[in-house]
N, C-alpha and C. Protein backbone atom coordinates (compact mmCIF):
# COMPACT_ATOMS: atom_id res chain seq x y z
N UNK A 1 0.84 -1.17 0.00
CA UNK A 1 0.00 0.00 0.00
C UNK A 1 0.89 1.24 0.00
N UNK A 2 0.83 2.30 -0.60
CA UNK A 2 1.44 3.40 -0.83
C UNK A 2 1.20 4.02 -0.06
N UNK A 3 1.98 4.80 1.58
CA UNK A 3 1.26 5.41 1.99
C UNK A 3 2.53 6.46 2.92
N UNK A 4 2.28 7.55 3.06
CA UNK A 4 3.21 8.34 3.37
C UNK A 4 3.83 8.48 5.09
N UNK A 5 4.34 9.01 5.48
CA UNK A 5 5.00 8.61 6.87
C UNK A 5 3.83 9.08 7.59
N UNK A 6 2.88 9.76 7.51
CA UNK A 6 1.38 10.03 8.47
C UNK A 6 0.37 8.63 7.96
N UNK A 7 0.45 8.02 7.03
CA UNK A 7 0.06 7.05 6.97
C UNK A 7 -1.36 7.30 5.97
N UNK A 8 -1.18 8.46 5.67
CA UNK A 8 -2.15 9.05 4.50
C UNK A 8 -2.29 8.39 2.88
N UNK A 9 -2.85 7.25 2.39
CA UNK A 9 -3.20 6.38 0.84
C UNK A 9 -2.92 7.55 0.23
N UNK A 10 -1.61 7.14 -0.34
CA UNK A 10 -1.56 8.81 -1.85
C UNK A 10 -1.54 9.64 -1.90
N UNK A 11 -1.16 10.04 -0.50
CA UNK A 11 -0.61 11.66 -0.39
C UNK A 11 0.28 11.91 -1.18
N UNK A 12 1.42 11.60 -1.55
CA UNK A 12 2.08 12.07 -2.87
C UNK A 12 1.60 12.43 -3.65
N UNK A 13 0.62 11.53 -4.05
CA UNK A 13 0.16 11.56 -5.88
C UNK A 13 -0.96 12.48 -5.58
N UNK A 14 -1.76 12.37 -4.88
CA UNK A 14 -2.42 13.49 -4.58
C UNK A 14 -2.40 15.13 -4.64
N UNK A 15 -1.01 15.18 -3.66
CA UNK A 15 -0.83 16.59 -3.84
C UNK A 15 0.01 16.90 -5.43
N UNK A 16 0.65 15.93 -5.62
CA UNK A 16 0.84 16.36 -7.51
C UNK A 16 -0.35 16.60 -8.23
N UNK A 17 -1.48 15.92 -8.40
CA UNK A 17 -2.73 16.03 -9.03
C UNK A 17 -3.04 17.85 -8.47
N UNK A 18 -3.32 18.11 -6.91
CA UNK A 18 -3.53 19.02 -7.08
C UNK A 18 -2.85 20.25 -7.39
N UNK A 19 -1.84 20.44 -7.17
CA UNK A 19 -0.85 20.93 -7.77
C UNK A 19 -0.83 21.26 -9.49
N UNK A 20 -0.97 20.29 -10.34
CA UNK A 20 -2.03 20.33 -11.68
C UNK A 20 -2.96 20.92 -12.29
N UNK A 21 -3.52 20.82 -11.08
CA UNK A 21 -5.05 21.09 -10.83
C UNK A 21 -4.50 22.79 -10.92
N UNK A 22 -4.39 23.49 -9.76
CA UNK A 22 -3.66 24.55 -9.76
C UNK A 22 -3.17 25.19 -11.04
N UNK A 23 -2.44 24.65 -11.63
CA UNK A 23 -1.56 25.12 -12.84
C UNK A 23 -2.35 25.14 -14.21
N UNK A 24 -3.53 24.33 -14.04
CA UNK A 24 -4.25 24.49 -15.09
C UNK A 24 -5.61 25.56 -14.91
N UNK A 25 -5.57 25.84 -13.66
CA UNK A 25 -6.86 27.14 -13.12
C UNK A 25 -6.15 28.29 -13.10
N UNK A 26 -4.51 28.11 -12.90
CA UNK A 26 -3.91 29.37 -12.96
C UNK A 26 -3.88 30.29 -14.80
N UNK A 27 -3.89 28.88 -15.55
CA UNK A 27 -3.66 29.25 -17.16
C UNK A 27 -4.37 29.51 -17.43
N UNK A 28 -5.63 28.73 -17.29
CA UNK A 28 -7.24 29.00 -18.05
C UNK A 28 -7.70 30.14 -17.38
N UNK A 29 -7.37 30.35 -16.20
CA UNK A 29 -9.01 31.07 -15.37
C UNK A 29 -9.81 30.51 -14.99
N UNK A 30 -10.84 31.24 -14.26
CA UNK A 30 -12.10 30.20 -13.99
C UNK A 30 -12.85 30.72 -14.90
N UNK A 31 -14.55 29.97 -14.60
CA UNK A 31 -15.53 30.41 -15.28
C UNK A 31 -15.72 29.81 -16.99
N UNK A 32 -14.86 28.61 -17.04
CA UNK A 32 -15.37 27.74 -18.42
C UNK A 32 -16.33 26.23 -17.85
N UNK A 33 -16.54 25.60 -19.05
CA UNK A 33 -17.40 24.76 -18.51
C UNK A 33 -16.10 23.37 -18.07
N UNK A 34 -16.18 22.75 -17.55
CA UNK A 34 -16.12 21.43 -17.14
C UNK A 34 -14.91 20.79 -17.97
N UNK A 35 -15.42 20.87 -19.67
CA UNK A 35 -14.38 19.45 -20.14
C UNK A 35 -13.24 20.89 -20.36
N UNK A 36 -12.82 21.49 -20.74
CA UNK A 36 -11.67 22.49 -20.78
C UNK A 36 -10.60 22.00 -19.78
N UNK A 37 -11.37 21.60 -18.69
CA UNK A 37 -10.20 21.91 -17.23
C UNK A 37 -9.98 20.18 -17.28
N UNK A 38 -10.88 19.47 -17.68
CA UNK A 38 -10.54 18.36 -17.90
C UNK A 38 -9.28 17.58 -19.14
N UNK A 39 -9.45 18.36 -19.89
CA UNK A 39 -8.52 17.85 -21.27
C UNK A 39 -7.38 18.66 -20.35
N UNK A 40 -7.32 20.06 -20.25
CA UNK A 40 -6.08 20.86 -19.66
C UNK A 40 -4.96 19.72 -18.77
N UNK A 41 -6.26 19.15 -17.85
CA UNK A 41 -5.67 18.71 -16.67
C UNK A 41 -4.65 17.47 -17.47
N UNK A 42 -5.47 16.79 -18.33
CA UNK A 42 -4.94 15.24 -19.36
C UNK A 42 -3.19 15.71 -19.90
N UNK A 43 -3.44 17.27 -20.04
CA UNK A 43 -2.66 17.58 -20.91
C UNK A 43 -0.78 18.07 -19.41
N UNK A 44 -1.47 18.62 -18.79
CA UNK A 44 -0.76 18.72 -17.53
C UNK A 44 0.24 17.41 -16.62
N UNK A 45 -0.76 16.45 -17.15
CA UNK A 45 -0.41 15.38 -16.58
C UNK A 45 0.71 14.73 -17.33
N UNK A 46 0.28 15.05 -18.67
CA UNK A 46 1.87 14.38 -19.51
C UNK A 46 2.91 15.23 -19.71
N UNK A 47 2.70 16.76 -19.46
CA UNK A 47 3.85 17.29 -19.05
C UNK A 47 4.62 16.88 -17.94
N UNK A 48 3.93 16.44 -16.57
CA UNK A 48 4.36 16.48 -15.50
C UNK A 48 4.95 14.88 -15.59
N UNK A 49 4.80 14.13 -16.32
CA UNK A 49 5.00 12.60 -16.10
C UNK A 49 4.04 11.61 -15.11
N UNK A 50 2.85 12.23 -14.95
CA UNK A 50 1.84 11.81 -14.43
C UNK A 50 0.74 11.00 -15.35
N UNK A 51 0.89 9.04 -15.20
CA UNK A 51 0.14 8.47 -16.14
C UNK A 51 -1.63 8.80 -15.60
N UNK A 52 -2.29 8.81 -16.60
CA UNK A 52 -3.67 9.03 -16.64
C UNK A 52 -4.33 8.31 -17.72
N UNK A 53 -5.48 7.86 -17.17
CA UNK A 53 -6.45 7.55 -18.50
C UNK A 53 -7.61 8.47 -18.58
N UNK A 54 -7.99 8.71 -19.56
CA UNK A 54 -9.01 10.14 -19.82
C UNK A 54 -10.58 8.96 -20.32
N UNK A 55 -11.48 8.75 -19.24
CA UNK A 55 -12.89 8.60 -19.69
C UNK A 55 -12.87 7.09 -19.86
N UNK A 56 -12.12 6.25 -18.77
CA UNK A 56 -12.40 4.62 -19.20
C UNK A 56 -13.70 4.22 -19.01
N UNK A 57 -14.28 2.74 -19.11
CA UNK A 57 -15.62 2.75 -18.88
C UNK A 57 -15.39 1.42 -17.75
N UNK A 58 -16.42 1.68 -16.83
CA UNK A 58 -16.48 0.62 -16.01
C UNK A 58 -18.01 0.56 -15.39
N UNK A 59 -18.07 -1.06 -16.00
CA UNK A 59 -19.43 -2.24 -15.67
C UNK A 59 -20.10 -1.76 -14.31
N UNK A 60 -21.09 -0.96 -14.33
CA UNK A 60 -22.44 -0.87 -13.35
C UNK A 60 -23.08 -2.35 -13.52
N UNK A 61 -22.76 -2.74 -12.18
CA UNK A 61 -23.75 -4.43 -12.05
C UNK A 61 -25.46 -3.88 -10.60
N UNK A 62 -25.95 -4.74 -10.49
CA UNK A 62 -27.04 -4.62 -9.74
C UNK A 62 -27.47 -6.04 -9.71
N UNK A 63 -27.11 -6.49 -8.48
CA UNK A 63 -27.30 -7.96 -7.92
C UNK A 63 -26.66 -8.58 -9.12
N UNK A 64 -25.65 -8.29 -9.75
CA UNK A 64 -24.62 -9.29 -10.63
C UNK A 64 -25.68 -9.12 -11.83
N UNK A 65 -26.02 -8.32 -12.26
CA UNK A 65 -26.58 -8.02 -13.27
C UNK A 65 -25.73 -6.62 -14.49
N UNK A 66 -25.45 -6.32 -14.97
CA UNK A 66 -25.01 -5.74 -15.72
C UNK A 66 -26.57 -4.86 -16.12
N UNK A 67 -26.26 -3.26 -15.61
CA UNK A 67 -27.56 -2.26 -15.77
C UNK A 67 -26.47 -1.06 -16.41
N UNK A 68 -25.53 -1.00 -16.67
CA UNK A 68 -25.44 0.31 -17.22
C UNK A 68 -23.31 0.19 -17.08
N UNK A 69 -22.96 1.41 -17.40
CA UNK A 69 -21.42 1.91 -17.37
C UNK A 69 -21.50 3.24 -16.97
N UNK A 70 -20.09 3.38 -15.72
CA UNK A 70 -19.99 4.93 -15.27
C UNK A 70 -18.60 5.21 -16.23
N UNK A 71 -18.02 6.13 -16.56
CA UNK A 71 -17.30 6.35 -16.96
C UNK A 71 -16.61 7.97 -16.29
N UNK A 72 -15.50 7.88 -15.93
CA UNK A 72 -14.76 9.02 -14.45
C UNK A 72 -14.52 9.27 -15.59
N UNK A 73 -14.19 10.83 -15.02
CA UNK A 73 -13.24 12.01 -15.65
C UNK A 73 -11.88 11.33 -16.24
N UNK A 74 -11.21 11.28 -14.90
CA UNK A 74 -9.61 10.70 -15.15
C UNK A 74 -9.69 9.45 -13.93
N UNK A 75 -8.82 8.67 -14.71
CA UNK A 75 -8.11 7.66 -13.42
C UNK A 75 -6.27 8.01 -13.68
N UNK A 76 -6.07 8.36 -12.16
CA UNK A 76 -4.35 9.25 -12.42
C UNK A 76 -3.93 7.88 -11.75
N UNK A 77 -2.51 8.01 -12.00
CA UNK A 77 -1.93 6.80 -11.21
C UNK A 77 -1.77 5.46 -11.25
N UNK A 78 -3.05 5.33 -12.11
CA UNK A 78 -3.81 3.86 -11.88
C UNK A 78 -4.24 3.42 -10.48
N UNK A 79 -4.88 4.52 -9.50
CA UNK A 79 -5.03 4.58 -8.17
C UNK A 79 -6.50 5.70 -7.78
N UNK A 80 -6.36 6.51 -8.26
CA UNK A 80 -6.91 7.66 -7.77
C UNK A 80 -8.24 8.48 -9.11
N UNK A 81 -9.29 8.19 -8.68
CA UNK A 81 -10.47 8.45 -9.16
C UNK A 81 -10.42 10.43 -9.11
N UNK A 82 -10.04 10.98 -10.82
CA UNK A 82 -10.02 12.35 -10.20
C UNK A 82 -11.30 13.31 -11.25
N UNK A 83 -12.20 13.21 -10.47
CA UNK A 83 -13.34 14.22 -11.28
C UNK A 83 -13.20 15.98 -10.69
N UNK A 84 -13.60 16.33 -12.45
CA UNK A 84 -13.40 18.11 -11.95
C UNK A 84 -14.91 18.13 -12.03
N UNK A 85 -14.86 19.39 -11.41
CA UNK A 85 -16.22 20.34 -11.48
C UNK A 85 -16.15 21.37 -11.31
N UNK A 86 -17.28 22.38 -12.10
CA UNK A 86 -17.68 23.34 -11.77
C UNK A 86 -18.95 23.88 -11.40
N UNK A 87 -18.61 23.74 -9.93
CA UNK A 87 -20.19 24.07 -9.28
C UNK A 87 -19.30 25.15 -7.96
N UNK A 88 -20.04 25.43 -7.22
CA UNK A 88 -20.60 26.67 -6.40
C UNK A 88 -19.29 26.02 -5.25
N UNK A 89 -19.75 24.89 -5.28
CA UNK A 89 -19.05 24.48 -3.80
C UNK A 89 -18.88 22.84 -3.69
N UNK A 90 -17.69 22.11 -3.19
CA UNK A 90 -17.99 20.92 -3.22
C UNK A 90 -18.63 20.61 -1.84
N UNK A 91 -19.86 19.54 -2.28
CA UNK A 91 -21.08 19.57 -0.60
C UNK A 91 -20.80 17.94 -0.99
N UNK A 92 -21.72 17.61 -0.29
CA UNK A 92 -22.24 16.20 -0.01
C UNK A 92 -22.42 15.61 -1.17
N UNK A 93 -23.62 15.89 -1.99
CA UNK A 93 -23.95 15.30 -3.63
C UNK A 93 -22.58 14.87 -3.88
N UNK A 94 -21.52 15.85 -4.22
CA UNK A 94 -20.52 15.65 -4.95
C UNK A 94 -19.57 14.39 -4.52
N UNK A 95 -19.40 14.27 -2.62
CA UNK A 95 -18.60 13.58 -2.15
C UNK A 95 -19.61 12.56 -2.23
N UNK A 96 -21.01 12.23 -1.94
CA UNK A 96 -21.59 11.07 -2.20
C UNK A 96 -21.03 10.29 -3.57
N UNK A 97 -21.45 11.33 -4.37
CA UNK A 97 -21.05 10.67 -6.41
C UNK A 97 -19.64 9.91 -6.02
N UNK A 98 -18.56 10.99 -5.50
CA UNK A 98 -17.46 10.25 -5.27
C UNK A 98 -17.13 8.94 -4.74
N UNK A 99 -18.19 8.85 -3.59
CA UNK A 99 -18.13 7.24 -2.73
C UNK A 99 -18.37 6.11 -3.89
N UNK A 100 -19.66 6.91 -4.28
CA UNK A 100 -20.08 6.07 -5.26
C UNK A 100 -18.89 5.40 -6.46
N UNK A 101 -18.44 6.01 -7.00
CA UNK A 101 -17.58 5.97 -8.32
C UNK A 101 -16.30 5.47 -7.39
N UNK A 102 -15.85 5.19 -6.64
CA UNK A 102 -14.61 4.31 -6.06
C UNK A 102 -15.44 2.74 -5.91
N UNK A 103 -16.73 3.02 -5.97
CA UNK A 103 -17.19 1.48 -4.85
C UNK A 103 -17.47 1.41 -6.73
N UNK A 104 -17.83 1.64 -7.54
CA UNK A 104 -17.38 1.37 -9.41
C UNK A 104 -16.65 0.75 -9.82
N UNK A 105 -15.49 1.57 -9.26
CA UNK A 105 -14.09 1.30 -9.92
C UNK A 105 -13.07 0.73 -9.59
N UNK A 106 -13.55 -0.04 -7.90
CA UNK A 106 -13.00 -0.76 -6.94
C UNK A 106 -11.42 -0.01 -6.23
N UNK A 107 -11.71 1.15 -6.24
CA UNK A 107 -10.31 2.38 -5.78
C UNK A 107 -10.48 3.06 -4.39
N UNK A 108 -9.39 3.34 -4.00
CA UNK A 108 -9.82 3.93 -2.53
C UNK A 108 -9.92 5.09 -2.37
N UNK A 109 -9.07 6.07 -3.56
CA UNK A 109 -9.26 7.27 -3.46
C UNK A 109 -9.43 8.06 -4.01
N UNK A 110 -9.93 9.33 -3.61
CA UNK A 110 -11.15 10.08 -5.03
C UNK A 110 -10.37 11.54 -4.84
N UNK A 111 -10.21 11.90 -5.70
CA UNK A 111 -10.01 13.69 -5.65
C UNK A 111 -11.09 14.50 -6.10
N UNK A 112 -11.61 15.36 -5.94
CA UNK A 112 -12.54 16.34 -6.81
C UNK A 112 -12.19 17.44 -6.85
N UNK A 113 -11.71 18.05 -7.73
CA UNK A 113 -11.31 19.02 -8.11
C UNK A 113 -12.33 20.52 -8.77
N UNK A 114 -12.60 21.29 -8.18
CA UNK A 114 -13.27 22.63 -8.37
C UNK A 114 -13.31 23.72 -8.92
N UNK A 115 -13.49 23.70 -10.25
CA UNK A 115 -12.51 25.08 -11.07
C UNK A 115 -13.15 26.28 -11.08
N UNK A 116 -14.84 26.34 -10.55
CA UNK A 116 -15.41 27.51 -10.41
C UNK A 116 -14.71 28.73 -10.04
N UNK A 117 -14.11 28.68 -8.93
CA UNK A 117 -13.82 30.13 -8.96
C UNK A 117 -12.15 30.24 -8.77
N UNK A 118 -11.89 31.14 -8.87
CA UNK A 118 -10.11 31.96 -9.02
C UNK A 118 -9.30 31.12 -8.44
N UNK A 119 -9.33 30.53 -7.16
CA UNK A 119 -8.74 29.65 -6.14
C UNK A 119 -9.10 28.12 -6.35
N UNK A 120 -8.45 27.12 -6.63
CA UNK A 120 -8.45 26.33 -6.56
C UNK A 120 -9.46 25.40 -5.42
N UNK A 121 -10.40 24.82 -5.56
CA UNK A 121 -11.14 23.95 -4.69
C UNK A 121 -10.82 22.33 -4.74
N UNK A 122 -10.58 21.73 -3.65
CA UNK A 122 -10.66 20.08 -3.74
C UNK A 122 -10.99 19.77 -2.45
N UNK A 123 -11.02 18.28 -2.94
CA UNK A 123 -11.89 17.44 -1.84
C UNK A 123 -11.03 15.81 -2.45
N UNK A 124 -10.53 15.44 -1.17
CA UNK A 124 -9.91 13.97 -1.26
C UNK A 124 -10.80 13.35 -0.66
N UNK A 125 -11.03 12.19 -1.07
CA UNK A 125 -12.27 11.14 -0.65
C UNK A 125 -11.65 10.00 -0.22
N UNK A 126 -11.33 8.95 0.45
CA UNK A 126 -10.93 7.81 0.69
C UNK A 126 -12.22 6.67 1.00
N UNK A 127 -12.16 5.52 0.22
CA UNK A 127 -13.04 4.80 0.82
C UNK A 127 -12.60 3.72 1.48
């Protein structure tokens, strides 16, 4: 398990993501929609040497039934579930979606990233 001398899952890779995150709200600005900060971020990540997959799909079952596919923003790392948004504030909805989409994708940890306004917003999720 990857885990830093506080004993924190992916604190490294974490604070690189946000850090990213950062550098791509510092270039753009705020106030675009959603996929902008998303491709930016794809694009950040292979500058930085940070592997990512952009939009994989993964099997929604229901009692071992196959009902549908979620498909995340990014998976960084091959570890870390990282969806952006732009909304007002990250609340509950958002960290719920997040629980949700790790217990998906069988991962422990979620970033959400916030590009609404000037300052950078996140939220690390662990499940």
């Amino acid at each position: 398990m990857n885990t830093d001398r506080h004993g924190l899952l992916f604190e490294k890779e974490t604070r690189r993501i946000i850090k990213c995150g950062m550098e791509v709200l510092n270039e753009l600005g705020h106030g675009l929609l959603e996929k902008p900060y998303e491709n930016a971020l794809v694009v950040e990540f292979q500058l930085s040497g940070i592997p990512c997959e952009q939009q994989p799909r993964f099997e929604v079952t229901y009692k071992g039934t196959p009902v549908g596919d979620y498909v995340p923003d990014l998976i960084v790392f091959d570890e870390i579930v990282v969806d952006t948004k732009v909304v007002d504030h990250i609340g509950d909805h958002e960290v719920g979606q997040m629980i949700n989409y790790l217990k998906i994708t069988k991962l422990r940890v979620g970033l959400i990233l916030n590009f609404k306004c000037a300052k950078l917003e996140w939220k690390r999720v662990v499940l």
